[in-house]
N, C-alpha and C. Protein backbone atom coordinates (compact mmCIF):
# COMPACT_ATOMS: atom_id res chain seq x y z
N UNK A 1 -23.31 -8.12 -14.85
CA UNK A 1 -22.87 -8.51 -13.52
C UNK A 1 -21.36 -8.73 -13.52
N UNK A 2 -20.86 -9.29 -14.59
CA UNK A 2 -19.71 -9.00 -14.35
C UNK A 2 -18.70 -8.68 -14.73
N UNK A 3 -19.23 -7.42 -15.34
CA UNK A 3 -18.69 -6.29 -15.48
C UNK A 3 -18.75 -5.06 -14.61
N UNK A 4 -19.58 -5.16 -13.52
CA UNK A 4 -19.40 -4.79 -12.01
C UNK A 4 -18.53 -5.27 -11.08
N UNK A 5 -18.40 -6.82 -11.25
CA UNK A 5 -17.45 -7.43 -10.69
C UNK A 5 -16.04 -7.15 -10.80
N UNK A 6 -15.53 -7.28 -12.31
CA UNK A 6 -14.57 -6.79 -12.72
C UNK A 6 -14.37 -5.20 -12.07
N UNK A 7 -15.10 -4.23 -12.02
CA UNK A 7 -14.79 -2.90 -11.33
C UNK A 7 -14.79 -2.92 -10.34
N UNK A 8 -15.85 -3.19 -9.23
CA UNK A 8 -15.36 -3.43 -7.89
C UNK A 8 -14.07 -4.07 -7.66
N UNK A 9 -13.77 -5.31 -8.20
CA UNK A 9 -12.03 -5.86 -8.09
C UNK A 9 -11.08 -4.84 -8.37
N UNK A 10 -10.93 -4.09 -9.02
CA UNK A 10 -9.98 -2.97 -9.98
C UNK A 10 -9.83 -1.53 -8.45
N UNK A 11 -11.34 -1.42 -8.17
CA UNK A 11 -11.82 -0.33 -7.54
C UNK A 11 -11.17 -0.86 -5.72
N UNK A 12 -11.22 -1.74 -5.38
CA UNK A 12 -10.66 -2.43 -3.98
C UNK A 12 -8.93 -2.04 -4.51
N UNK A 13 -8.43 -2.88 -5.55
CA UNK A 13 -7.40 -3.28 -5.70
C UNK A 13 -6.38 -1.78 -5.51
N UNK A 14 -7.22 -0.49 -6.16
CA UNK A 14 -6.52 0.78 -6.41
C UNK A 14 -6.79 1.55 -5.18
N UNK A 15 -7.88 1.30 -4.13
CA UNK A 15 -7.83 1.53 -2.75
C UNK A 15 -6.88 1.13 -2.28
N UNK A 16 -6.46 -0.24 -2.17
CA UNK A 16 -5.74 -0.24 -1.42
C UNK A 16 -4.18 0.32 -1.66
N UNK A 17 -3.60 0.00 -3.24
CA UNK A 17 -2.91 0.70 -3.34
C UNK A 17 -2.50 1.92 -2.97
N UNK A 18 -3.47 3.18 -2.59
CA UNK A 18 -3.46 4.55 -2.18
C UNK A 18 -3.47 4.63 -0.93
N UNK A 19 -4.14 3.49 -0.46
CA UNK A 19 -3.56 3.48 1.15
C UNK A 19 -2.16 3.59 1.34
N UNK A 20 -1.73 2.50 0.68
CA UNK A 20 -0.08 2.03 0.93
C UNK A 20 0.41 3.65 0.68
N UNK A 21 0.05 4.44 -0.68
CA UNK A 21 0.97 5.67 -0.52
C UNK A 21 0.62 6.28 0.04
N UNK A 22 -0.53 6.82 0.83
CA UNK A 22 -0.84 7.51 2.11
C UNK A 22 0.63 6.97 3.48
N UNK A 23 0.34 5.80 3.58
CA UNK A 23 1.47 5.06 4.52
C UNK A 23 3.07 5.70 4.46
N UNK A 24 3.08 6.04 2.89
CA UNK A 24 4.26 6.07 2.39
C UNK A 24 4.69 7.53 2.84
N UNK A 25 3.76 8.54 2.42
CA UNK A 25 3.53 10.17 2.88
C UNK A 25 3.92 9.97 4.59
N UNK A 26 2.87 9.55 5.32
CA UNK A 26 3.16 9.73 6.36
C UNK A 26 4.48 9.44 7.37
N UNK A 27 5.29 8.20 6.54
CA UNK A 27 6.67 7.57 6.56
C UNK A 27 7.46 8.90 6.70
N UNK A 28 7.52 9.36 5.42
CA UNK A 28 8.14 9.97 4.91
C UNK A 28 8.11 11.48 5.83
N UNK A 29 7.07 11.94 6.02
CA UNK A 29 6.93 12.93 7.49
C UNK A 29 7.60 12.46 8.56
N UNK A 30 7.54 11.60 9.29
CA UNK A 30 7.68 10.70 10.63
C UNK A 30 9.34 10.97 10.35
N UNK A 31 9.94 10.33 9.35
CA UNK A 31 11.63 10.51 8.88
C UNK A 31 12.28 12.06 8.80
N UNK A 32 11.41 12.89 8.29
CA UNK A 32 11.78 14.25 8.63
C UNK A 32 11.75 14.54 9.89
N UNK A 33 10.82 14.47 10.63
CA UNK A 33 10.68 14.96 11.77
C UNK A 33 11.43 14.89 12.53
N UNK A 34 11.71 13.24 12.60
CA UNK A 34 12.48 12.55 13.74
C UNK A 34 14.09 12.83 13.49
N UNK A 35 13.97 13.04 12.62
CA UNK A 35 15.86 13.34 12.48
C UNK A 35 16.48 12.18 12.19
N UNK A 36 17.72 12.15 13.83
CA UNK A 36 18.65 10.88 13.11
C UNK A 36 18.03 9.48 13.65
N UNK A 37 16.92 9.66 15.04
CA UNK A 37 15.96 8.69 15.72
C UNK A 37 15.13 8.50 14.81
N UNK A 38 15.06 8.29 13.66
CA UNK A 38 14.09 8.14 12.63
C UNK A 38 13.92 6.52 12.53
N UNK A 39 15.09 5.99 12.84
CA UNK A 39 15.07 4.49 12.79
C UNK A 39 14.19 3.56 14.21
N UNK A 40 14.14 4.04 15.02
CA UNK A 40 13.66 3.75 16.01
C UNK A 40 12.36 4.10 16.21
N UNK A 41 11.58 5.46 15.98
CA UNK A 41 10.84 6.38 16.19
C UNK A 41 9.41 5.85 14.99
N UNK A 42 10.45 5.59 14.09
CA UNK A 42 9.33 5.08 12.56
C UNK A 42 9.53 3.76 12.38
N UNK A 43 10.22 3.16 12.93
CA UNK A 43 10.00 1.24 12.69
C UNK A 43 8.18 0.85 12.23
N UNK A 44 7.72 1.19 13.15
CA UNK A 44 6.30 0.44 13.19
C UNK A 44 6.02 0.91 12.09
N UNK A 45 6.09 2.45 10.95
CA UNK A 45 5.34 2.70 10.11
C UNK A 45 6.14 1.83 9.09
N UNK A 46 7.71 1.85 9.33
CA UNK A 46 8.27 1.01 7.62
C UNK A 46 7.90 -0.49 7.99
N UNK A 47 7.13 -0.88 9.02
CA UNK A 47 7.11 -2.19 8.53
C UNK A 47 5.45 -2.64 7.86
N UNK A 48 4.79 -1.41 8.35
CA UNK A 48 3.43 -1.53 8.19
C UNK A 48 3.52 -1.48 6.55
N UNK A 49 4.15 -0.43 5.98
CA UNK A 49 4.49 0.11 4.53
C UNK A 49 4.94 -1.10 3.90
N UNK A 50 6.03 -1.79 4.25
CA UNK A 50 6.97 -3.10 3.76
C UNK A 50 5.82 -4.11 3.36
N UNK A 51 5.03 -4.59 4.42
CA UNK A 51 4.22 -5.50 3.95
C UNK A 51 2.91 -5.28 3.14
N UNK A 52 2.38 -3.65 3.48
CA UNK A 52 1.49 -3.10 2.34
C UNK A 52 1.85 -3.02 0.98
N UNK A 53 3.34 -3.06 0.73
CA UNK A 53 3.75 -3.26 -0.32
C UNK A 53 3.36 -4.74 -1.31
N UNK A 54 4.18 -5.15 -0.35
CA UNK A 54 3.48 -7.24 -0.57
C UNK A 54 2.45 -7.30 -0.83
N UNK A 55 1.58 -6.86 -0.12
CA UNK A 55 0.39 -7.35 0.00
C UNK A 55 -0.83 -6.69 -0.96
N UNK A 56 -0.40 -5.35 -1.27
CA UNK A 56 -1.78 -4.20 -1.58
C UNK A 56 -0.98 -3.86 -3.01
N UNK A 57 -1.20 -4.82 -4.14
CA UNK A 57 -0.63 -4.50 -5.63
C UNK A 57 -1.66 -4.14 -6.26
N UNK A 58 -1.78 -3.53 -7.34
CA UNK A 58 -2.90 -3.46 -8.21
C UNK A 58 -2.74 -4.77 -8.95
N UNK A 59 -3.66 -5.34 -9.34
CA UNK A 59 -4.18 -6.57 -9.80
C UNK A 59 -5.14 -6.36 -10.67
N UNK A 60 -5.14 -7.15 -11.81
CA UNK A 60 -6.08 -6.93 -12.98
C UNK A 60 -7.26 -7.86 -12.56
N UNK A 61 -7.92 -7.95 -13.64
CA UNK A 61 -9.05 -8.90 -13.40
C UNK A 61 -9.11 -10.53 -14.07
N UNK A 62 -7.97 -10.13 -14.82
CA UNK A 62 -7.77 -11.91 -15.27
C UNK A 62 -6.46 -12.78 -14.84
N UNK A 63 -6.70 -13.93 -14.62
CA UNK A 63 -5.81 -14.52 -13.91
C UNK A 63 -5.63 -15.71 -14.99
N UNK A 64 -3.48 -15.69 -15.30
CA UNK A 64 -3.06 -16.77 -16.26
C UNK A 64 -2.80 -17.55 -15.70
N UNK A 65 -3.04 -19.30 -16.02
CA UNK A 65 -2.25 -20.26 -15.30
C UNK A 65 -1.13 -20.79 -16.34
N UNK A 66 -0.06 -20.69 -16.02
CA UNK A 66 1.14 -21.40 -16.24
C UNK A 66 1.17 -22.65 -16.53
């Protein structure tokens, strides 16, 4: 059991990570496209990306306390 646990955690953790670079791909389109309005045009995606960053790390399964 938990050694399922441990994979499902690993298996969420690397989802979400691939989201974030999906986010990142599509950024990165949106900035070509748009030209020099790229700043205006793609705000909403670099901020969605910015905090997917923060937020969506890969994470192991053991946690040190200090």
């Amino acid at each position: 059991a938990k050694l399922k646990e441990r994979d499902d955690h690993i298996r969420e953790s690397w989802v979400k990570a691939m989201e974030a670079r999906l986010v990142r791909e599509e950024l990165d389109k949106c900035q070509q496209g748009e030209g020099v309005n790229h700043y205006e045009n793609c705000r909403w995606l670099a901020d969605k990306y910015t905090t997917m960053l923060r937020e969506n790390r890969v994470k192991g399964y053991k946690t040190i306390d200090i």
